[in-house]
N, C-alpha and C. Protein backbone atom coordinates (compact mmCIF):
# COMPACT_ATOMS: atom_id res chain seq x y z
N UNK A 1 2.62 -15.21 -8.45
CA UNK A 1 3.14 -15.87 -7.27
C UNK A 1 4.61 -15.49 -7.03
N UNK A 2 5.39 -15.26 -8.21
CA UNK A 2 6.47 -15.03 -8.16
C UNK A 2 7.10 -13.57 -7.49
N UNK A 3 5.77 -12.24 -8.14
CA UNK A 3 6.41 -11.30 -7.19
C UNK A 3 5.72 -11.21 -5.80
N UNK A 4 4.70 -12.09 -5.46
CA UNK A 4 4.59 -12.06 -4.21
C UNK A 4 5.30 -12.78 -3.40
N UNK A 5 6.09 -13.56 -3.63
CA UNK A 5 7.19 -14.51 -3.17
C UNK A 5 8.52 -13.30 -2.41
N UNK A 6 8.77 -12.48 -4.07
CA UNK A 6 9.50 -11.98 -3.66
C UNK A 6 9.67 -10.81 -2.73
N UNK A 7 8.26 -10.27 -2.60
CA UNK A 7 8.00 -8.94 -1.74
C UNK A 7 7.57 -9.53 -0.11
N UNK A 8 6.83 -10.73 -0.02
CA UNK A 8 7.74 -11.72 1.50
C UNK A 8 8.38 -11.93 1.30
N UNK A 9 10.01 -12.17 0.92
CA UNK A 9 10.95 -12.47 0.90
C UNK A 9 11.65 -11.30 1.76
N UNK A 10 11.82 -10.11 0.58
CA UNK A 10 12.36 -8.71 0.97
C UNK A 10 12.10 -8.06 2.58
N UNK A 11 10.52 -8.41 2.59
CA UNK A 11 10.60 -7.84 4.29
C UNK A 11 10.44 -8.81 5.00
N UNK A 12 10.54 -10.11 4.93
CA UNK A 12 11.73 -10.94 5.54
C UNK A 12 12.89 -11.24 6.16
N UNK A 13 13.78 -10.46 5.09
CA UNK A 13 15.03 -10.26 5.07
C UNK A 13 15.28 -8.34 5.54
N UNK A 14 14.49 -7.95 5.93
CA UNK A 14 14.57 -6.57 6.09
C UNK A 14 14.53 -6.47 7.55
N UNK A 15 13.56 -7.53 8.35
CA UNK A 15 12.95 -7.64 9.15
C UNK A 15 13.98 -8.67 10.24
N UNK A 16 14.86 -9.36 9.59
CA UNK A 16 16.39 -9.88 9.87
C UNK A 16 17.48 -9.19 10.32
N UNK A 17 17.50 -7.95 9.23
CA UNK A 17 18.10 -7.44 9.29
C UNK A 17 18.38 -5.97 9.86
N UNK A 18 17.42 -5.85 10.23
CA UNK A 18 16.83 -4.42 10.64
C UNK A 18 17.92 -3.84 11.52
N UNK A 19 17.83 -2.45 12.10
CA UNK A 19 18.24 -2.50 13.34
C UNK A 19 17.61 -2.72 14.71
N UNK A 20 17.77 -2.97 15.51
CA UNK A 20 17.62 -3.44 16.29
C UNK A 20 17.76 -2.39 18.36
N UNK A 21 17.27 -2.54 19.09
CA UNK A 21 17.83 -1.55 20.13
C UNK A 21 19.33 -2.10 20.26
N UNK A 22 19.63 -0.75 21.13
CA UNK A 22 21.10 -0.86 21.35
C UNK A 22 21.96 0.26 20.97
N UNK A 23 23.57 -0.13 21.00
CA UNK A 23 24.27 0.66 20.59
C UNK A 23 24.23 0.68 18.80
N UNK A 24 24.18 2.09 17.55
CA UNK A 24 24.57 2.20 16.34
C UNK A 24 23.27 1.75 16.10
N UNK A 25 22.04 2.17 16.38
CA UNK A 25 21.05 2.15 15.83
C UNK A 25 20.95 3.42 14.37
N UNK A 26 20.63 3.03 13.60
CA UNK A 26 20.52 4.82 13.27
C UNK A 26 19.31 5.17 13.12
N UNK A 27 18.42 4.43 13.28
CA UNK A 27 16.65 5.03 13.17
C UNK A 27 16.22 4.25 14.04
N UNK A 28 15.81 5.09 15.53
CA UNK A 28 15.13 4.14 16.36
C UNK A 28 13.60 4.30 16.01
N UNK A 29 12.91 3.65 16.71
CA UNK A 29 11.57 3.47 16.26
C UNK A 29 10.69 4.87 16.60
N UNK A 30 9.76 4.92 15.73
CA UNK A 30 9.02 6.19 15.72
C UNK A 30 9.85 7.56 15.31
N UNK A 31 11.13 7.46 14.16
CA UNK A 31 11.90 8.31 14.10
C UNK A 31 11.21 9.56 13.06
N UNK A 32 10.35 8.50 12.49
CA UNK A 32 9.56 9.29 11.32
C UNK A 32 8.52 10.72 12.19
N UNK A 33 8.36 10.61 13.15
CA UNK A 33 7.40 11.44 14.35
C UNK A 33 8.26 13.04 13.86
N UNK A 34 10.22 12.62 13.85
CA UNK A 34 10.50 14.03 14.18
C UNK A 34 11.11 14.61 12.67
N UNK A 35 10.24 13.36 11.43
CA UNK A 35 10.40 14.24 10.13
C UNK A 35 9.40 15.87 10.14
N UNK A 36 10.01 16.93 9.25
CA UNK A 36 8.84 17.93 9.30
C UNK A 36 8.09 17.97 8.34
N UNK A 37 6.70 18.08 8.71
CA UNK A 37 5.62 17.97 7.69
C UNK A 37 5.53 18.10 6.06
N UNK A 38 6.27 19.32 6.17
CA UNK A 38 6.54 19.54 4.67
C UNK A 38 7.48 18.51 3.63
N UNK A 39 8.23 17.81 4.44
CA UNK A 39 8.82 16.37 3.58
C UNK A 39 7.60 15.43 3.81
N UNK A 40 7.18 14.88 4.96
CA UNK A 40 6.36 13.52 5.22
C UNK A 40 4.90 13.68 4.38
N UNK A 41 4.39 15.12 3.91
CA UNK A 41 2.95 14.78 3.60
C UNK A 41 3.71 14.78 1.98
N UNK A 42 4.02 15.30 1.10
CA UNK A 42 4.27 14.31 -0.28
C UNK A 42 5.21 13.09 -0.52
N UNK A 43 5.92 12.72 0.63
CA UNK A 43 6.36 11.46 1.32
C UNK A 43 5.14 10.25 0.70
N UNK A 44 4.05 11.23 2.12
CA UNK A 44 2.83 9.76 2.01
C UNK A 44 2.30 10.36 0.93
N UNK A 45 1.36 11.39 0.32
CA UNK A 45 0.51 11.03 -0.88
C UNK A 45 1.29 10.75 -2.17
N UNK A 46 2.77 10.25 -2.23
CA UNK A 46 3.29 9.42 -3.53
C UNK A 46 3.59 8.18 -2.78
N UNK A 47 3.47 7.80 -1.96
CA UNK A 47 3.21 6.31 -1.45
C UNK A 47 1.73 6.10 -1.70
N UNK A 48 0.80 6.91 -1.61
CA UNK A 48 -0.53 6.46 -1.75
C UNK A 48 -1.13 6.62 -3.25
N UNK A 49 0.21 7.16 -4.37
CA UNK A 49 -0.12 7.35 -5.46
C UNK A 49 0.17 6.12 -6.13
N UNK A 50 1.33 5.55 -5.63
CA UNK A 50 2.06 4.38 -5.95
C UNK A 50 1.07 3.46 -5.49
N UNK A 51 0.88 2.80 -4.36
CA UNK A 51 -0.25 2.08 -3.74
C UNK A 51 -1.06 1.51 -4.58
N UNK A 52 -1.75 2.93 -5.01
CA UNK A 52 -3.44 3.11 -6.22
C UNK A 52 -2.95 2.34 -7.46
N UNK A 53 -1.98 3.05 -8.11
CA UNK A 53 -1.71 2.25 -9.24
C UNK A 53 -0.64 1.12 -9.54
N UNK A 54 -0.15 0.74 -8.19
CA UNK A 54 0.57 -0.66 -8.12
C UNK A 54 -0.17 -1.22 -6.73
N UNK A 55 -1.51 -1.68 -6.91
CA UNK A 55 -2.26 -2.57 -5.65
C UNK A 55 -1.34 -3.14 -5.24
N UNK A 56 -0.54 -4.32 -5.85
CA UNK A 56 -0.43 -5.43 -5.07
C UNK A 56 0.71 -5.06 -4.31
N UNK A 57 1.55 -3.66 -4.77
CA UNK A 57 2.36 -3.02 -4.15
C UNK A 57 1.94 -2.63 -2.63
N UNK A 58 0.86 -2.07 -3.27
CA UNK A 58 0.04 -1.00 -1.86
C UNK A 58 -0.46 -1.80 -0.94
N UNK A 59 -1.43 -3.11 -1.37
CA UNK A 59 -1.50 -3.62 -0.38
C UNK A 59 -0.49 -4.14 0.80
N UNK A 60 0.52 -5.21 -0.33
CA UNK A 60 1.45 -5.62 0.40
C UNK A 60 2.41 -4.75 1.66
N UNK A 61 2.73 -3.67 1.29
CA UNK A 61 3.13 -2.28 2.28
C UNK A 61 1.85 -2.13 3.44
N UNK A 62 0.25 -2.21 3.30
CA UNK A 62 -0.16 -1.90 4.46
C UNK A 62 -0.12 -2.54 5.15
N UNK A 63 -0.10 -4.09 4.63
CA UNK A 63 -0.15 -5.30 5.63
C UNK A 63 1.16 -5.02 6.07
N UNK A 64 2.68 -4.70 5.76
CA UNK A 64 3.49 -4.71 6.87
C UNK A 64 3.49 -3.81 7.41
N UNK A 65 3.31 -2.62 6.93
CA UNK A 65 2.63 -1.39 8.03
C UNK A 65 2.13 -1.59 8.97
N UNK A 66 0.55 -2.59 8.95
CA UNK A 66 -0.27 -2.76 10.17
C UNK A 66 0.36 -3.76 11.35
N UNK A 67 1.05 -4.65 10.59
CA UNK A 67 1.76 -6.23 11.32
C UNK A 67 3.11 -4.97 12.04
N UNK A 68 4.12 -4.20 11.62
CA UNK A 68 4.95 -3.77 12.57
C UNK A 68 4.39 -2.69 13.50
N UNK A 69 3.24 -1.84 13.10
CA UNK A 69 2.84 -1.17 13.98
C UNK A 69 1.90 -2.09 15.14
N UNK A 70 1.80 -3.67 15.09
CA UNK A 70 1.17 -4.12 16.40
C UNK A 70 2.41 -4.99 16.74
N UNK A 71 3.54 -5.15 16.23
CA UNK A 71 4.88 -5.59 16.57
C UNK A 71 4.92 -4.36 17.43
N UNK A 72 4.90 -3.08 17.23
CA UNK A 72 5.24 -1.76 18.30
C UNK A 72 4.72 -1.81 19.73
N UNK A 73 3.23 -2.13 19.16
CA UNK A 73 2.83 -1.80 20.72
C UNK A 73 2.23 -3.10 21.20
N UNK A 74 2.83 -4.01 20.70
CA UNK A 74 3.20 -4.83 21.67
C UNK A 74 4.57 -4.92 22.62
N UNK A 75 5.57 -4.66 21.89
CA UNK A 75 6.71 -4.34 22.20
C UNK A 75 6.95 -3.30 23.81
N UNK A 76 5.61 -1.93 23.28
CA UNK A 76 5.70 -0.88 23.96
C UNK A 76 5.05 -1.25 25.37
N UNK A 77 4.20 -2.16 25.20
CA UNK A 77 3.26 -2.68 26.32
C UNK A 77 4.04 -3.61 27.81
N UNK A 78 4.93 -4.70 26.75
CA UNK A 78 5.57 -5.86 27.23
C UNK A 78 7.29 -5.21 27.90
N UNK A 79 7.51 -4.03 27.35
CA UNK A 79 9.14 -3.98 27.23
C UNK A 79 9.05 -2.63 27.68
């Protein structure tokens, strides 16, 4: 209970703190689009290595994965 406390906590407080639109953003959204392939694909398969052998890690990351990517396009829809 305790490290799931603390891993809602963290993107909680990440999610507070984030940036935000505006001026001194430094990663606007979808910035990851103009990484080049050759960094982003062992990027993701050691996130998906990590994931496998820390579940509660991996899960916890898809659920905020899936929850900010429909924070997006809702965002993209409404705004």
């Amino acid at each position: 209970m305790g490290l799931i406390t603390l891993i809602v906590l963290g993107y909680r407080m990440w999610w507070r703190r984030r940036p935000t639109r505006g001026f001194g953003t430094p990663y606007p959204r979808g910035a990851w689009r103009r990484v080049h392939w050759a960094v982003l694909v062992p990027l993701a398969l050691l996130t998906l290595a990590v994931g496998y052998f820390l579940p509660l890690m991996g899960i916890s990351l898809a659920a905020f994965l899936v929850i900010d990517a429909l924070l997006g396009l809702r965002s993209r829809t409404t705004g």
